[in-house]
Protein backbone atom coordinates (compact mmCIF):
# COMPACT_ATOMS: atom_id res chain seq x y z
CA UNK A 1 -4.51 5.56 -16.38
CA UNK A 2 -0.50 5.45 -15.65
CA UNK A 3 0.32 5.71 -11.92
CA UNK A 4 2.30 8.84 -12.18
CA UNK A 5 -0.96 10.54 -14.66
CA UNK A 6 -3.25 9.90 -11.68
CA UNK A 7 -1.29 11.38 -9.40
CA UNK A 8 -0.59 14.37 -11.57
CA UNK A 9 -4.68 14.43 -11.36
CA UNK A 10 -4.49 15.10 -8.41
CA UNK A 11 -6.18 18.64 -7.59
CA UNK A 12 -4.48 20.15 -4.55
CA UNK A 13 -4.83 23.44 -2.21
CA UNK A 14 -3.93 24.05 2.06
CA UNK A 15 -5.07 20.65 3.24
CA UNK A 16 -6.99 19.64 0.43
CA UNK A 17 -6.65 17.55 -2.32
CA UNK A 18 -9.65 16.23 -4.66
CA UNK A 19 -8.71 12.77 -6.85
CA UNK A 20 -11.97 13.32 -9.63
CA UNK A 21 -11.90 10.33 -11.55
CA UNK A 22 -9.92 7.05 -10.20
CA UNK A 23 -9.87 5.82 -13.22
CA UNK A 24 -9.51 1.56 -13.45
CA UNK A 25 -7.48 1.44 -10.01
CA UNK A 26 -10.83 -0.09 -8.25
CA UNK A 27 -10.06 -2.75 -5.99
CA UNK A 28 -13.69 -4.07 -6.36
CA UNK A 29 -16.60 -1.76 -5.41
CA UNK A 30 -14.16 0.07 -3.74
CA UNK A 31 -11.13 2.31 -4.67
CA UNK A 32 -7.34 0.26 -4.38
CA UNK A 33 -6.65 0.71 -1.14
CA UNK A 34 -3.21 1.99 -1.82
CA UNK A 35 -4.98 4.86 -3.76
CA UNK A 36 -7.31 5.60 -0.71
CA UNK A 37 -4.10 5.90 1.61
CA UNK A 38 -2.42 8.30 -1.50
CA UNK A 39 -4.66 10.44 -1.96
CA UNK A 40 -4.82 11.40 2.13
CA UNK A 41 -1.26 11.54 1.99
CA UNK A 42 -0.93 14.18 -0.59
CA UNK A 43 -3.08 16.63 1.54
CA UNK A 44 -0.84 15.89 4.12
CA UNK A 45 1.91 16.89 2.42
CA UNK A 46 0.18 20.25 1.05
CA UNK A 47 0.88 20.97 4.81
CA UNK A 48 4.31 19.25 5.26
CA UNK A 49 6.21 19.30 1.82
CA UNK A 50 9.59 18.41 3.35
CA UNK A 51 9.66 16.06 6.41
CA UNK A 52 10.66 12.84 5.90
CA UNK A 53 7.39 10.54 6.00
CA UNK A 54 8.34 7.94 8.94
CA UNK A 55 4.75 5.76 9.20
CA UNK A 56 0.96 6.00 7.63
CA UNK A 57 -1.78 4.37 9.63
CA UNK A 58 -5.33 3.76 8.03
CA UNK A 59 -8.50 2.60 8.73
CA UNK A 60 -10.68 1.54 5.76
CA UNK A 61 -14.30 2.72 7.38
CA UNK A 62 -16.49 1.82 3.73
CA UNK A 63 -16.19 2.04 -0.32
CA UNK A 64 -16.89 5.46 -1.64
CA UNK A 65 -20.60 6.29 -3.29
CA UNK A 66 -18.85 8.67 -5.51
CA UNK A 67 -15.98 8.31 -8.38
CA UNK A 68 -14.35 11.49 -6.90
CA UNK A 69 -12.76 11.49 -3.31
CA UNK A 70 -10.95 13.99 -1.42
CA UNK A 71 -9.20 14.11 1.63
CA UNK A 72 -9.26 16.65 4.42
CA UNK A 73 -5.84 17.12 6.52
CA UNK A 74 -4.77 18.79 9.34
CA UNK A 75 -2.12 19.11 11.82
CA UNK A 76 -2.58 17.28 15.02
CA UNK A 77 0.58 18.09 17.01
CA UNK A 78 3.98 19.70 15.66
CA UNK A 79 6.65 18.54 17.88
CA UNK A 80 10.51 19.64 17.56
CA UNK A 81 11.00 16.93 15.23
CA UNK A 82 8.55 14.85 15.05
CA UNK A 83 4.64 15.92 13.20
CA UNK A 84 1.24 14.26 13.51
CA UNK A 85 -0.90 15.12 10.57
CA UNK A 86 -4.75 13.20 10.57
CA UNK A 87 -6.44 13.12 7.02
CA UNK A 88 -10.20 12.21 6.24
CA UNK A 89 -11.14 10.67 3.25
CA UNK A 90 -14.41 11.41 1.57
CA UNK A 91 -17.20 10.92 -0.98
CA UNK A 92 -19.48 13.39 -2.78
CA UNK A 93 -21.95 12.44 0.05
CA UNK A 94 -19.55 13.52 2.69
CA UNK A 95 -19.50 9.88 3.91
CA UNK A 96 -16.11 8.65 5.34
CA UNK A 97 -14.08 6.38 3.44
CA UNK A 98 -10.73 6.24 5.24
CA UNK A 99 -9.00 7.73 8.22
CA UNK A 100 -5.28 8.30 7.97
CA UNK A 101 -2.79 9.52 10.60
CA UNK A 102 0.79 9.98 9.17
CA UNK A 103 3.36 10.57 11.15
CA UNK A 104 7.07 12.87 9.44
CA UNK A 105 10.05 12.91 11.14
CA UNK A 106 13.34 14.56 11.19
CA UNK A 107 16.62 12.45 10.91
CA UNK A 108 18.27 12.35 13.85
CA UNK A 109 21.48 11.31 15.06
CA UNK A 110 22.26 7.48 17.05
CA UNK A 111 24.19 5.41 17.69
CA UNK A 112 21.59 2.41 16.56
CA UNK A 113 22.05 1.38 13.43
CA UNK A 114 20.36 -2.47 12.45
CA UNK A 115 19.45 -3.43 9.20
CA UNK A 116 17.27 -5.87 7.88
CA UNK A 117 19.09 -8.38 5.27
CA UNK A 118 17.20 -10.07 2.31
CA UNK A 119 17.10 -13.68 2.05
CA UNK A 120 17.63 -15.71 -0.85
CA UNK A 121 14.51 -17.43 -1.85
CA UNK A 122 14.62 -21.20 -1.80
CA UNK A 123 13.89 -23.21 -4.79
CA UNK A 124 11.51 -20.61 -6.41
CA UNK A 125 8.16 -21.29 -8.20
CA UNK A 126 7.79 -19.18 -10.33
CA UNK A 127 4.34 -17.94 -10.45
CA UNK A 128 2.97 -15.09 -13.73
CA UNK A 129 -0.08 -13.36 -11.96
CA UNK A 130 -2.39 -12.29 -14.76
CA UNK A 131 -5.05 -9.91 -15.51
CA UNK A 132 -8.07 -11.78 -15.62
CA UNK A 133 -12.06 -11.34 -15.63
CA UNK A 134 -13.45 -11.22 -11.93
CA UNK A 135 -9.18 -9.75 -10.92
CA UNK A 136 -9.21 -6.02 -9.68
CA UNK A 137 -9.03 -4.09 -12.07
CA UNK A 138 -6.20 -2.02 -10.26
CA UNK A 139 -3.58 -5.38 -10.58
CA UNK A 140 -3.27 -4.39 -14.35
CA UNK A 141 -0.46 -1.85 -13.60
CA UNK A 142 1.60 -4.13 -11.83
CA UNK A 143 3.81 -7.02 -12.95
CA UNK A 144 3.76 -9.52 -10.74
CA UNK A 145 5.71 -12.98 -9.80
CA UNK A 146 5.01 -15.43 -6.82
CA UNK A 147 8.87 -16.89 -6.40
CA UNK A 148 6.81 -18.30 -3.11
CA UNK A 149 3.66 -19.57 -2.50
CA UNK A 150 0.87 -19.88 -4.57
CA UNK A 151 -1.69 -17.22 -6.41
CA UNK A 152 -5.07 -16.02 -4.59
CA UNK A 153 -7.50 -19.43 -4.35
CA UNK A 154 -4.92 -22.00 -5.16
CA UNK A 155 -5.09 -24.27 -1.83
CA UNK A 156 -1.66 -23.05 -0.55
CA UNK A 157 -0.42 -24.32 2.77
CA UNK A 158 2.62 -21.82 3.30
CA UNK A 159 1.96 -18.88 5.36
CA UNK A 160 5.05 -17.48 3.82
CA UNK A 161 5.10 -15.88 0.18
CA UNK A 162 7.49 -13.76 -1.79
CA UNK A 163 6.89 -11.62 -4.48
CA UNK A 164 8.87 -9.98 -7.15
CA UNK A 165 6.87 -6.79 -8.20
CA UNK A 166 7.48 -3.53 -10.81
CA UNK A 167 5.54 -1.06 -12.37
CA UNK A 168 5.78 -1.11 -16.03
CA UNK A 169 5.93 2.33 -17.29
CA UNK A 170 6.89 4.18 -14.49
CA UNK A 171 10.23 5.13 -14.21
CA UNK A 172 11.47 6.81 -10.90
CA UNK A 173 9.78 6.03 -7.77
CA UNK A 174 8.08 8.32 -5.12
CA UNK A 175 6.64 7.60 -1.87
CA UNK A 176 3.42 7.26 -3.57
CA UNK A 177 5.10 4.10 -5.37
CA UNK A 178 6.25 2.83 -2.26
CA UNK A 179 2.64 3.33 -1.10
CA UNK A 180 0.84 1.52 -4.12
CA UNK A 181 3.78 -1.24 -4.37
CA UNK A 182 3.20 -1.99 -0.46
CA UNK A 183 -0.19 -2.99 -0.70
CA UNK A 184 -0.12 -4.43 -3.67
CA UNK A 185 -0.32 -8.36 -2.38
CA UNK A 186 -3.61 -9.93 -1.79
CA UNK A 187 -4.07 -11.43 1.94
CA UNK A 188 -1.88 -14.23 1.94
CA UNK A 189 -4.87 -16.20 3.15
CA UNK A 190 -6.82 -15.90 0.05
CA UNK A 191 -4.33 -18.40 -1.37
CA UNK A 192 -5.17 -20.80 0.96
CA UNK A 193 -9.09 -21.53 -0.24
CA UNK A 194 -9.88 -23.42 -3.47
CA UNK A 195 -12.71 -20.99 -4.50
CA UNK A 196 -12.94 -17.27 -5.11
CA UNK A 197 -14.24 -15.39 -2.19
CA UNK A 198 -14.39 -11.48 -1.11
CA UNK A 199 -11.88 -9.90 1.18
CA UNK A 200 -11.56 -6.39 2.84
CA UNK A 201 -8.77 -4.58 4.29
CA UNK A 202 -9.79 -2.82 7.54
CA UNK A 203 -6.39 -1.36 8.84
CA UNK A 204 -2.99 -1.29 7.20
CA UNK A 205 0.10 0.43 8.96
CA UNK A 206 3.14 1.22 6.76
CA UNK A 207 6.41 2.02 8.04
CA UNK A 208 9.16 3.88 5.74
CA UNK A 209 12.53 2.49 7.23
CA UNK A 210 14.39 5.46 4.68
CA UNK A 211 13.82 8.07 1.96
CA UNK A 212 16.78 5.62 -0.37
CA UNK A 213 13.72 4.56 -2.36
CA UNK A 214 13.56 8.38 -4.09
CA UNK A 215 14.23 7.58 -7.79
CA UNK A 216 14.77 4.11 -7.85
CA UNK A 217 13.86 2.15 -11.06
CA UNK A 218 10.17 0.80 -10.84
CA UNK A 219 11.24 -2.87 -11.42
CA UNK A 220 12.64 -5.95 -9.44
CA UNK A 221 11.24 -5.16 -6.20
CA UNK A 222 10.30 -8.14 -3.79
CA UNK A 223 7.68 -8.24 -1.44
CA UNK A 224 7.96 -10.76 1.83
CA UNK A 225 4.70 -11.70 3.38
CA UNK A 226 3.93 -13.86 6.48
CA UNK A 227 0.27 -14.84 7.00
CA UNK A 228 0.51 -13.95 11.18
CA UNK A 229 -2.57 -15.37 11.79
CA UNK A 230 -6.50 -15.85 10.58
CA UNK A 231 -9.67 -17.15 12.68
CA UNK A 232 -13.27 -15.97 12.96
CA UNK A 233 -13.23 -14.47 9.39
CA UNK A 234 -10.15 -12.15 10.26
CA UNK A 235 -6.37 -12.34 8.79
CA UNK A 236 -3.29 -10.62 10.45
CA UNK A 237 -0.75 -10.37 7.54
CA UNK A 238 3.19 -9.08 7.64
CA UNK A 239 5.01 -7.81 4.96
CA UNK A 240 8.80 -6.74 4.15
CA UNK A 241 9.31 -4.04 0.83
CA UNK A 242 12.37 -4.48 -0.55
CA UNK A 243 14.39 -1.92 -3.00
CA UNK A 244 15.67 -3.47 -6.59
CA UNK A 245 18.94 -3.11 -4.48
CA UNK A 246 17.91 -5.37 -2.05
CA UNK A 247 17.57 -3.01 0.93
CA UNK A 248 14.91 -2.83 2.66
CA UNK A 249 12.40 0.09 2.34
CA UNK A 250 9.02 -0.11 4.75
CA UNK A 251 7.50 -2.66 6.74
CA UNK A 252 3.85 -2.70 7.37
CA UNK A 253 0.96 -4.61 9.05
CA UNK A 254 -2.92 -5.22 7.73
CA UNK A 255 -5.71 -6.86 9.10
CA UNK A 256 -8.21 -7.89 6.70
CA UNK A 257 -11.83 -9.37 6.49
CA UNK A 258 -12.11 -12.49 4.16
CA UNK A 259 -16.02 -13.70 3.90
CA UNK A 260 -15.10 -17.27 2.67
């Protein structure tokens, strides 16, 4: 199913919105985590359509024993500018799947103004990742191309990869894009064993740097990733989403299980 099709699927009322049938995004046993993360967001913004989205923190609690979710949102605190909003993701069963906080703000005015500036990539390697038995089944709706480092399970040593990354078929992007786009890459460590192993996200924070993303093309975007660090089965992972213009659009932050 097309990116924007599912998320025109997407059944919504007063901080609720139901998601019945994912589809081929699965990430696994599981639904893409990006999706999981989406779908809490939209009942967050049945209850703030307007506020700029400023940061989304999640907690992946367990895969979902149904094929339809929904999320659960409410309002946590409504400041002068600034608005709390905690979602619940759940099955059929009523079991927890995710908890999201996000977190809108107003634009205000400062006198701080730093941006982050893209680096040229040395010497790229190109890289085609392909859609493959045993690959999520989600990575189909991406195009995808290590300029850095190497693909999930090929002995890499760099803790450092770059990504070019689109969309094929979608046209103007959303912050539900930006969403699905930002957690697109694999755990950076995954490319450092020589056999195929399971992973798990377990937290994720995103944070939207600007709203210049709205409408963008879905193509030529470039993800930075820095593997932070990994011990005891755990990674700590980095990444940098960069616009098709080259300006930077979120940062965000995931720790992840690998069992390998």
């Amino acid at each position: 199913m097309q990116f924007t099709n599912l998320i025109n699927s997407i059944e919504s009322q007063p901080g609720m919105s139901t998601l019945k049938d994912p589809g081929d995004w699965l990430q696994g046993r599981a639904l893409f985590g990006g999706l999981q993360t989406i779908v809490a967001l939209h009942a967050m913004r049945s209850l703030i359509p307007d506020t700029a989205l400023r940061a989304l923190q999640t907690t992946f609690v367990q895969p979902a024993r149904s094929q339809q979710v929904f999320a659960k949102a409410a309002v946590i605190r409504a400041g002068k500018n600034v608005t709390h909003v905690e979602s619940r993701l759940l099955d059929e069963e009523d079991n927890t799947v995710a908890l999201v906080v996000g977190v809108f703000g107003k634009a205000r005015e400062s006198e701080l103004n730093i941006t982050l500036q893209q680096q040229p990539v040395a010497n790229p390697t190109p890289r085609h990742f392909r859609q493959v038995p045993g690959v999520p089944g989600f990575t189909k709706h991406f195009d995808a191309c290590w300029l850095q480092g190497k693909l999930p399970f090929g002995g890499d040593t760099l803790t450092n990869h770059v990504v070019q990354l689109g969309m094929p078929g979608e046209t103007h992007c959303t912050e539900y894009h930006v969403v699905a786009l930002a957690d697109f890459i694999p755990p950076v460590a995954l490319s450092h064993l020589r056999k195929p192993v399971p992973g798990s996200s377990m937290t994720w924070m995103l944070e939207f740097l600007s709203d210049r993303y709205q409408g963008q093309p879905l193509d030529d975007w470039r993800v930075d990733a820095e593997l932070v660090a990994a011990g005891e089965g755990y990674t700590h992972q980095s990444v940098t989403l960069w616009g098709p213009d080259g300006l930077p659009v979120a940062l965000s932050r995931q720790n992840m299980v690998v069992f390998g």
